[in-house]
Protein backbone atom coordinates (compact mmCIF):
# COMPACT_ATOMS: atom_id res chain seq x y z
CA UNK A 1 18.19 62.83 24.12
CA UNK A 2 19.24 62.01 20.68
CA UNK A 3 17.19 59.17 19.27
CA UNK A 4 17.88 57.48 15.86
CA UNK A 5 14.40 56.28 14.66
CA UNK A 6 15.13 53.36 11.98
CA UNK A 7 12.22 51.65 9.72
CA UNK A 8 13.98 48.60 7.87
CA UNK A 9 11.85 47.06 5.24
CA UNK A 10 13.09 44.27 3.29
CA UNK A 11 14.61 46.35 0.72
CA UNK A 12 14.99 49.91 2.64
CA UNK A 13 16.00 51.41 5.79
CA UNK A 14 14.38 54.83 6.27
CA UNK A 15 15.73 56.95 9.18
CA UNK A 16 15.07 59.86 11.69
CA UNK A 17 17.65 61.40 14.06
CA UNK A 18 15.05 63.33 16.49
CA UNK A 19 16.48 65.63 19.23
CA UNK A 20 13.76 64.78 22.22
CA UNK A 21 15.20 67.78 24.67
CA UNK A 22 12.55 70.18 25.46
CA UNK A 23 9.21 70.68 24.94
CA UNK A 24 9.53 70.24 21.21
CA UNK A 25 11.23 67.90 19.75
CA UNK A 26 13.24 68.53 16.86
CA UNK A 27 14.08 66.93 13.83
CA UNK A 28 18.29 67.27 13.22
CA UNK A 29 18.36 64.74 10.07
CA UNK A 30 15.99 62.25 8.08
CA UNK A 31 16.35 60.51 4.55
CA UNK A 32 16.67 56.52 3.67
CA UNK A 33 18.47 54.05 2.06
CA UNK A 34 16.96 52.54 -1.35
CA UNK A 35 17.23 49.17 -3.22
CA UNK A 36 19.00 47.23 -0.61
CA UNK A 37 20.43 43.97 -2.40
CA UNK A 38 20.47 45.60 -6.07
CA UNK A 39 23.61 46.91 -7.67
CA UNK A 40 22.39 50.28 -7.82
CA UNK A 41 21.32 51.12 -3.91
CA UNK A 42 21.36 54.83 -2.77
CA UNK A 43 21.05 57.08 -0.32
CA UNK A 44 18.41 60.16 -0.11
CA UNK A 45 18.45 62.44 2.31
CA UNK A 46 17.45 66.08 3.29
CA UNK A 47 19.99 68.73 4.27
CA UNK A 48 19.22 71.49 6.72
CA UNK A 49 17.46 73.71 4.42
CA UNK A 50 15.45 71.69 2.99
CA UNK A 51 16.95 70.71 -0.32
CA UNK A 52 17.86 66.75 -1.19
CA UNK A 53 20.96 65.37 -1.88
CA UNK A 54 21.31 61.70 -3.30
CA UNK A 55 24.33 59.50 -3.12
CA UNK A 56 24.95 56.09 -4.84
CA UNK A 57 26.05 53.37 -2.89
CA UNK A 58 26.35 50.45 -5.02
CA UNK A 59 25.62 46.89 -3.91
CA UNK A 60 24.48 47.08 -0.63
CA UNK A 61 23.13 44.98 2.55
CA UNK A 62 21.53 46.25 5.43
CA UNK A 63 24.64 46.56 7.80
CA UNK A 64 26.11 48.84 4.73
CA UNK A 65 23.18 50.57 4.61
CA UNK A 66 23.20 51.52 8.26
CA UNK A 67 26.81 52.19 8.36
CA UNK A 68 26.25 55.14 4.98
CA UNK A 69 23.63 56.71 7.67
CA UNK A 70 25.66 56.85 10.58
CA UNK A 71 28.46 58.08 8.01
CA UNK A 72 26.44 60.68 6.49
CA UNK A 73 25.28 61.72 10.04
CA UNK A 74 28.70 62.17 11.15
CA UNK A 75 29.91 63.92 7.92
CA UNK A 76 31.93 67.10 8.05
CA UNK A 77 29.81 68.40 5.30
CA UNK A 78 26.28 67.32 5.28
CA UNK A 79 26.51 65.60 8.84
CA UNK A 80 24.31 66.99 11.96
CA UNK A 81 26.19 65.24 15.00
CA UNK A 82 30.23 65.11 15.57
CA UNK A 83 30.54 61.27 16.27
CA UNK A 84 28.82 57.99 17.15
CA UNK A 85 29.13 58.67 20.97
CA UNK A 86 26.37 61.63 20.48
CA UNK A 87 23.65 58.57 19.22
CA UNK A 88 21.08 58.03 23.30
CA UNK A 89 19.60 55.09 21.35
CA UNK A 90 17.82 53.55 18.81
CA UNK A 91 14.05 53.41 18.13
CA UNK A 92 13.02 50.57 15.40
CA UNK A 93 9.60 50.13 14.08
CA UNK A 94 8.62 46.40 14.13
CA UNK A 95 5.37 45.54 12.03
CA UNK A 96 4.34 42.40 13.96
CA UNK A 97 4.37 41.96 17.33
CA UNK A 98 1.28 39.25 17.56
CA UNK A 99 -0.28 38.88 20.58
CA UNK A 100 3.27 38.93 22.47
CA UNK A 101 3.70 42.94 22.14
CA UNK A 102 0.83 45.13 23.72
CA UNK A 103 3.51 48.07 24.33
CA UNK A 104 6.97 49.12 23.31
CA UNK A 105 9.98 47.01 24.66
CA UNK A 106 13.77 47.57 25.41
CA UNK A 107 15.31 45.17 22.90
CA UNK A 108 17.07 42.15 24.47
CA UNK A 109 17.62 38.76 23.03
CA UNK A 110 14.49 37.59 24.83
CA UNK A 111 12.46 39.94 22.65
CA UNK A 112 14.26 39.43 19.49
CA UNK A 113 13.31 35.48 19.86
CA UNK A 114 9.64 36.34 20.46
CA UNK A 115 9.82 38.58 17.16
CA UNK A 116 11.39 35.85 15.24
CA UNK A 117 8.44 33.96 16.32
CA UNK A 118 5.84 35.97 14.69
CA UNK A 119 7.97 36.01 11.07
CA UNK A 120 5.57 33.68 9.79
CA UNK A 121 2.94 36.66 10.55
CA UNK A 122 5.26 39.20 8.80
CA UNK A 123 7.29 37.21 6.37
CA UNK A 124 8.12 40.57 4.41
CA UNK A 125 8.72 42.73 7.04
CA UNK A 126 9.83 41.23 10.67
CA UNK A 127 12.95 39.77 9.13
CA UNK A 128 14.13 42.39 7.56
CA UNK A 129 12.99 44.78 11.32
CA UNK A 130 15.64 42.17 12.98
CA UNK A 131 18.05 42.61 10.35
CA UNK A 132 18.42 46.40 11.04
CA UNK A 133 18.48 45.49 14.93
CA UNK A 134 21.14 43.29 14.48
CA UNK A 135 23.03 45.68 11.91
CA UNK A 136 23.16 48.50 14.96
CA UNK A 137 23.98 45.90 17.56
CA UNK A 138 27.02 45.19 15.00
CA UNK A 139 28.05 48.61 14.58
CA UNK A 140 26.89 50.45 17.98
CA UNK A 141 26.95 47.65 20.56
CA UNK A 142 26.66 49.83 23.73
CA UNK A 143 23.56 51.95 22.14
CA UNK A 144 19.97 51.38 23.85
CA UNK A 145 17.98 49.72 21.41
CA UNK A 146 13.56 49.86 21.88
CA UNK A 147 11.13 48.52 19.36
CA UNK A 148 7.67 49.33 18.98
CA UNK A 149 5.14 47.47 17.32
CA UNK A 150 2.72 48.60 14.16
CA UNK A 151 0.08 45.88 16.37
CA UNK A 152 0.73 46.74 19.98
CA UNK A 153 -1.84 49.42 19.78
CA UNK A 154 -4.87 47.76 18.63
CA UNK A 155 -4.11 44.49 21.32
CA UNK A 156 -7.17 46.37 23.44
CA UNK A 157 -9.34 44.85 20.95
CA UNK A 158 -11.92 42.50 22.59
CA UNK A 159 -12.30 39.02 21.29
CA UNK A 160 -15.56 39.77 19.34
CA UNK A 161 -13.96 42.18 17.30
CA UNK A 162 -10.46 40.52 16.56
CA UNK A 163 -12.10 37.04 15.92
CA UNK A 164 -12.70 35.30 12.52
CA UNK A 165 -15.21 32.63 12.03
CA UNK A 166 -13.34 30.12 10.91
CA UNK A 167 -12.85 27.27 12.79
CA UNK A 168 -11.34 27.99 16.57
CA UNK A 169 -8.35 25.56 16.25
CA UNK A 170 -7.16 28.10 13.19
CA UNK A 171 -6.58 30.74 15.91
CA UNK A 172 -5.48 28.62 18.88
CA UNK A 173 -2.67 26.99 16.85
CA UNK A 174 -1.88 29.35 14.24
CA UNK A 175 -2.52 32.78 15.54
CA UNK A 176 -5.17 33.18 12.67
CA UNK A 177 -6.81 36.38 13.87
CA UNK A 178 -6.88 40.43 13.09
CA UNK A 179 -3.72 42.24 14.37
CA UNK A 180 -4.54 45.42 12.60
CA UNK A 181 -1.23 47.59 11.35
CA UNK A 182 -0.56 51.42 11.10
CA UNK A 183 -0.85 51.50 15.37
CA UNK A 184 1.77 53.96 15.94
CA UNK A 185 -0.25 56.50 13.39
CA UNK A 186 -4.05 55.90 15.35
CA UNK A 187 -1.67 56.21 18.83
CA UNK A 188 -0.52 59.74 17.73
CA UNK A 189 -3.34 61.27 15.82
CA UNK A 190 -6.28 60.19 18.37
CA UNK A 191 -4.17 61.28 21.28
CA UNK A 192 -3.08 64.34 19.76
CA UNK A 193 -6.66 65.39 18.20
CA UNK A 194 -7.38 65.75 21.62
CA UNK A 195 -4.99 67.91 22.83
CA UNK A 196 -5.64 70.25 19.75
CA UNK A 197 -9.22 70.15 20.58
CA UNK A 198 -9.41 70.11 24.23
CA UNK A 199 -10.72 67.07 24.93
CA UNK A 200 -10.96 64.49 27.06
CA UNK A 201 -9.11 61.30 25.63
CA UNK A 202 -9.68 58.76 28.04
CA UNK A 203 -13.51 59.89 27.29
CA UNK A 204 -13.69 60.35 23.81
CA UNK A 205 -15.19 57.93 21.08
CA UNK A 206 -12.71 58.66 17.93
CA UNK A 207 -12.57 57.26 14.37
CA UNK A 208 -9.79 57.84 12.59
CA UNK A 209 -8.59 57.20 9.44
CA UNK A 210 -5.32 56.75 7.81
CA UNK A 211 -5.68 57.27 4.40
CA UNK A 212 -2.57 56.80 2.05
CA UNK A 213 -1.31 54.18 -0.55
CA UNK A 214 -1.89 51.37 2.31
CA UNK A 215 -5.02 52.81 5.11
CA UNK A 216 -6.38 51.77 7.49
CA UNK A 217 -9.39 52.74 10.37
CA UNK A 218 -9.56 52.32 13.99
CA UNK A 219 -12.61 52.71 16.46
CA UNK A 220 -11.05 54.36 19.69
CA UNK A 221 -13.25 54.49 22.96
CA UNK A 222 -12.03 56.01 26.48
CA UNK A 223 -8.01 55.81 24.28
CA UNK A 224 -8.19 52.24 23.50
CA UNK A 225 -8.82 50.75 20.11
CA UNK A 226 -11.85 48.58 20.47
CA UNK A 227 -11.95 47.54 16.26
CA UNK A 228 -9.74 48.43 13.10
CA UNK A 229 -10.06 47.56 9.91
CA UNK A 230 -6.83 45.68 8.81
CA UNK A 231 -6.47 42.23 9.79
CA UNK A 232 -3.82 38.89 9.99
CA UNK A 233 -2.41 41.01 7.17
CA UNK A 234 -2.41 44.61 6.11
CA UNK A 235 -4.62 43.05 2.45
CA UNK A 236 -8.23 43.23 4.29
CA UNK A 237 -10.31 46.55 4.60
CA UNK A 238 -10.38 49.41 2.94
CA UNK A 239 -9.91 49.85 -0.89
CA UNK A 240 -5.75 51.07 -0.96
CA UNK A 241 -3.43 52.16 -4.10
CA UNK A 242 -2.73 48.59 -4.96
CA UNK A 243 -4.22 46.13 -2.37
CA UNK A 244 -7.82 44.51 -2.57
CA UNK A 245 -8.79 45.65 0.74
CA UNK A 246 -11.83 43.40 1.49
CA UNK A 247 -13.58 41.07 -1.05
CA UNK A 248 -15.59 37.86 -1.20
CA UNK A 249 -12.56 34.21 -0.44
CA UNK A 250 -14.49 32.86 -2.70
CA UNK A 251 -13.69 35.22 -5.52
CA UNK A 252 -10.28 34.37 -4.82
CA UNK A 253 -11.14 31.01 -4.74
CA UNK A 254 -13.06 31.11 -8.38
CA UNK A 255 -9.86 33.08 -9.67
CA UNK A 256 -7.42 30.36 -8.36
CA UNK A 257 -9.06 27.85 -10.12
CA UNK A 258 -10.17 29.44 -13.56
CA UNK A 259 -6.69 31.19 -14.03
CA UNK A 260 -4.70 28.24 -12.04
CA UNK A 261 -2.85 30.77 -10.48
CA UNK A 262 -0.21 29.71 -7.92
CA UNK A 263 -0.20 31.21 -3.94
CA UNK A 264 2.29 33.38 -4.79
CA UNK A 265 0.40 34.54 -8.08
CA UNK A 266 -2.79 35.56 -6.14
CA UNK A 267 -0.53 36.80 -3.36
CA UNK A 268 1.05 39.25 -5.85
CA UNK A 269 -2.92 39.79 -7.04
CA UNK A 270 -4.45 41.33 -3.85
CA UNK A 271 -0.89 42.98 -2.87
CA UNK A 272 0.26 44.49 -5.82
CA UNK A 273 -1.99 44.44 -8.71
CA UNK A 274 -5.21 45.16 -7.17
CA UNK A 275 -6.91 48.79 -5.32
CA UNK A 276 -6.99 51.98 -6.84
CA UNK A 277 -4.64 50.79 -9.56
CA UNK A 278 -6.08 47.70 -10.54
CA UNK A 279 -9.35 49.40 -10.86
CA UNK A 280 -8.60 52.70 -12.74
CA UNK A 281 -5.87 50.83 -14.96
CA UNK A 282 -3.73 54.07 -14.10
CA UNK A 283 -2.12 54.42 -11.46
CA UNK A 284 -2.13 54.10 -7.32
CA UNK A 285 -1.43 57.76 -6.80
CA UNK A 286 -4.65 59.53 -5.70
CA UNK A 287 -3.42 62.70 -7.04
CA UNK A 288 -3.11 61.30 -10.79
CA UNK A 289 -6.02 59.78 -10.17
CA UNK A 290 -8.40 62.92 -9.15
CA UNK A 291 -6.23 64.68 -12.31
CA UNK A 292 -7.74 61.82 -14.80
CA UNK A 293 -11.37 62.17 -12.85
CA UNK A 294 -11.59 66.32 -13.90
CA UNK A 295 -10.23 64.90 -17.61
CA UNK A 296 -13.74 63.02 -17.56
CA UNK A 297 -11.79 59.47 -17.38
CA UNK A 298 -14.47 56.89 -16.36
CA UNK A 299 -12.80 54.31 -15.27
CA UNK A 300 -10.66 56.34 -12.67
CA UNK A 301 -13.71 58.05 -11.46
CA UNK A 302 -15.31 54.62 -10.39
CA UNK A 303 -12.07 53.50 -8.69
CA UNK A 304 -12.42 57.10 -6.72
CA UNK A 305 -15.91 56.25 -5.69
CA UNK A 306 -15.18 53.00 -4.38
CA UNK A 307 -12.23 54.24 -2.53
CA UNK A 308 -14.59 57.14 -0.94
CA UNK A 309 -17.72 54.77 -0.51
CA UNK A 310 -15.17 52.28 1.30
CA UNK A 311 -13.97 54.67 4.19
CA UNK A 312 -17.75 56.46 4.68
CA UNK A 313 -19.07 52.36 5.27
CA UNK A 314 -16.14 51.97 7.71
CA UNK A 315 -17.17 55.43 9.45
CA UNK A 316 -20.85 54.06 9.59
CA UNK A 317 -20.04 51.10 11.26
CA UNK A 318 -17.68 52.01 13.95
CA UNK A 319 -19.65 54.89 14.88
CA UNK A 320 -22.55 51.97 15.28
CA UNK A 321 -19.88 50.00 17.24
CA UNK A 322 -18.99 52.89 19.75
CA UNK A 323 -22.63 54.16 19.82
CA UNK A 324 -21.65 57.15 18.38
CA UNK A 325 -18.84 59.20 17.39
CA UNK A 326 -17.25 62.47 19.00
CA UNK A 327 -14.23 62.71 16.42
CA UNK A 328 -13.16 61.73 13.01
CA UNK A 329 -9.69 62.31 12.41
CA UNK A 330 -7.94 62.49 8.98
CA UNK A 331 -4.06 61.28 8.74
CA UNK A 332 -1.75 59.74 5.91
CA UNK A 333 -0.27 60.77 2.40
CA UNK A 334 -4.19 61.17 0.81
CA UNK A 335 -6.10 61.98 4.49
CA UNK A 336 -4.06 65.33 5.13
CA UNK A 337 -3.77 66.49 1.59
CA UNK A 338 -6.85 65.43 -0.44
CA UNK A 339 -9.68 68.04 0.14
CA UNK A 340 -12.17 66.55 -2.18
CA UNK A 341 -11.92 62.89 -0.60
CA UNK A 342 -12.71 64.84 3.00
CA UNK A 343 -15.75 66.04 1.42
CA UNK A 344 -17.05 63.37 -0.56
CA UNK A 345 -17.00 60.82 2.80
CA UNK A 346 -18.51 63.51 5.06
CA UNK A 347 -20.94 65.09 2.70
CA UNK A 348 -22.97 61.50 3.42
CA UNK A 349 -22.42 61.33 7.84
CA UNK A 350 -25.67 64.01 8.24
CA UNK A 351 -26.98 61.36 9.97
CA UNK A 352 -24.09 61.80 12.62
CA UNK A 353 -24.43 65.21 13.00
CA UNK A 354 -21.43 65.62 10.82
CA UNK A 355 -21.12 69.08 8.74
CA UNK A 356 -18.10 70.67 7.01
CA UNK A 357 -16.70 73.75 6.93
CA UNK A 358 -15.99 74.12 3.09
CA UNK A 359 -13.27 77.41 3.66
CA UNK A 360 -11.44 75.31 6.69
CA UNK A 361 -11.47 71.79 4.64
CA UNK A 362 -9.26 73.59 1.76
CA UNK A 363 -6.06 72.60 3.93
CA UNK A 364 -3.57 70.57 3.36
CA UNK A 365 -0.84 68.78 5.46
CA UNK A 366 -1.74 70.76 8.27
CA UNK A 367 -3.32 70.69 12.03
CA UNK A 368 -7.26 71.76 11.27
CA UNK A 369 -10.70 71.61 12.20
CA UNK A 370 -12.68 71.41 9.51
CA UNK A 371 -16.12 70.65 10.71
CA UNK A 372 -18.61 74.06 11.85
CA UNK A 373 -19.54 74.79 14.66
CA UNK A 374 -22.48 72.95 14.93
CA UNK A 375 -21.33 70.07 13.79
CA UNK A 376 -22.11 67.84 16.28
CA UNK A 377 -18.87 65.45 15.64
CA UNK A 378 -15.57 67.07 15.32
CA UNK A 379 -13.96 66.59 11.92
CA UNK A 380 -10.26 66.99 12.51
CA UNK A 381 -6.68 66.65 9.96
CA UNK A 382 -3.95 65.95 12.07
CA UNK A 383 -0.57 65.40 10.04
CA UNK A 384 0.98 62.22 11.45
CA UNK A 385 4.44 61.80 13.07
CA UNK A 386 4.79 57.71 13.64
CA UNK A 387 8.53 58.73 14.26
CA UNK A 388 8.32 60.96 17.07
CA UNK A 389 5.86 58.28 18.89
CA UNK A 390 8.84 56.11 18.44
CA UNK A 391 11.29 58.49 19.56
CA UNK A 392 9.18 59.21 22.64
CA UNK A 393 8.57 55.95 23.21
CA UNK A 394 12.22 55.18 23.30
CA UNK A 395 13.27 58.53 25.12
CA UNK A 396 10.65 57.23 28.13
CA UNK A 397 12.01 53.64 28.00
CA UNK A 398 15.96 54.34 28.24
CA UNK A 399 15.42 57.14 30.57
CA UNK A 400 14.25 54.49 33.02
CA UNK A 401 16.97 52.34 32.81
């Protein structure tokens, strides 16, 4: 089956075109469309051998945008499928799916309503998700459409772990509460630590961690999340490239009122102006920012140790949660490919039983074990692949129509 895997964000729509026959699935075509809305959008996009092409597109929506992919797909030239008609269906990722999505859906209008209902959760991102829903509708009307949901994973969460203490009304009428993102990427990487390994998943206590620009952690017990550490929004948790991850409310508070900044001011703050950049006064990019800690640069190397010390407190307590930990899995951008951060957070998990194999940790991007033998909790990198989830996802969903 030949599944086109979209990702519309409010000002992109990046793509996939996975071929599911087989044992392995393969990837025919992937790339995106850029700066939706400005007079200057383009297309990217990888060719067959692996070299990048880039075509301008000019003022753009997200209907245009979807129409240069299936175009480009379909190209004589730099196209991987003859026509439309070859298109099974469609996978989108949705970000918010509330408390209404615990599992991937076929899209109907039903659905689309009850994702319209959580925009005020996702006022970024669901709008623009039903935007590039509506755009295929528009252009392929009798292609399968299935969304799955960055929150549907973590909806195993108990109340004790998803609850804030604020006042119970705030959850009962607003839906004030932690959804947790990045679901798709603990789905794939616990589950398939476990085949690499051997192990059991439905018996297996797993932390994993996906570290890139915006990360997250998830405490997985018997293959259901039990606690993760984003929340309402993706802002709370761990230290990221440019959001505050957690910090005092009243701290925000203080800085409302001595700076009189506006909502959307302090929204722009913890979103965009805050992490590892906001910190270092350099950059969000981990790799620039391990470059200016070997130059002797103090202020990035503090903005590194917080970002470590961050993810080893998160290990500590979900490894107290689960009552110990069998796994620890490394995903994202800065998980698979930064050696030194794998070291730095495990050098401190004795306690655990947790050693590292120096020699095996030097990979990067690539399936590894990189604990020893002894080490009594498996220390795992295992690149992620949130696109193939959705593709399988959708694959299992339209082949039971």
């Amino acid at each position: 089956m030949k599944i086109l895997v979209l990702n519309s964000g409010s000002s992109s729509v990046k793509y996939k075109l996975i071929d599911t026959a087989g044992k392995e699935a393969k990837t025919l075509a992937e790339g995106g469309v850029e700066k939706i809305g400005l007079p200057d959008g383009l297309l990217k996009f990888k060719l067959a051998d692996g070299s990048k092409q880039t075509v301008e597109l000019g003022h753009i929506d997200h209907k245009d945008a979807i129409k240069a992919i299936l175009a480009n797909l379909t190209d004589e030239k730099v196209g991987c499928i003859d026509s439309y008609d070859c298109i099974d269906a469609v996978g989108h990722r949705i970000v918010h799916g509330g408390e209404k999505f615990s599992e991937s859906v076929l899209i109907n209008d039903e659905v689309i309503d009850k994702v319209r209902e959580c925009y005020d959760l996702a006022p970024l991102h669901n709008p623009a998700n039903i935007t590039g829903i509506e755009a295929i509708t528009a252009i392929l009307p009798n292609v399968p459409q299935v969304g799955v949901f960055d929150t549907a994973f973590h909806q195993t969460m108990p109340a004790k772990a998803y609850m804030y203490a604020l006042p119970y009304k705030y959850y009962k009428e607003d839906g004030v509460r932690r959804y947790g993102f990045h679901g798709t990427s603990h789905r794939y990487v616990s589950r398939r630590a476990c085949e690499f390994l051997g192990a059991d998943y439905e018996k297996s206590r797993i932390i994993t961690c996906h570290i890139g620009n915006g990360a997250s952690m998830a405490a997985i017990v018997d293959g259901k999340c039990v606690d993760t550490s984003m929340g309402l929004t993706p802002v709370e948790g761990l230290m990221m490239g440019t959001r505050v991850g957690d910090v005092d409310p009243g701290a925000l508070i203080y800085l409302m009122n001595k700076h009189s900044l506006t909502p959307d001011q302090l929204q722009n703050l913890i979103n965009k102006e805050s992490g590892v950049a906001g910190v270092s006064g350099l950059s969000s990019d981990m790799r620039e920012i391990e470059a200016a800690v070997a130059a002797g640069d103090k202020m990035a190397t503090l903005a590194l140790d917080m970002y470590e010390l961050r993810i080893t407190k998160y290990i500590g307590a979900y490894a107290a949660e689960m009552d110990g930990a069998d796994i620890i899995v490394f995903t994202g951008g800065v998980g698979e490919n930064q050696t030194g951060l794998r070291a730095n957070v495990c050098k401190t998990l004795g306690f655990m039983g947790v050693t590292i194999d120096a020699e095996a940790n030097k990979v990067r991007g690539e399936e590894k074990l990189i604990s020893t033998a002894d080490s009594k909790v498996k220390v795992v990198v295992i690149p992620t692949d949130e696109e193939l989830t959705i593709a399988r996802d959708t694959e299992a969903i339209v082949s039971a129509l």
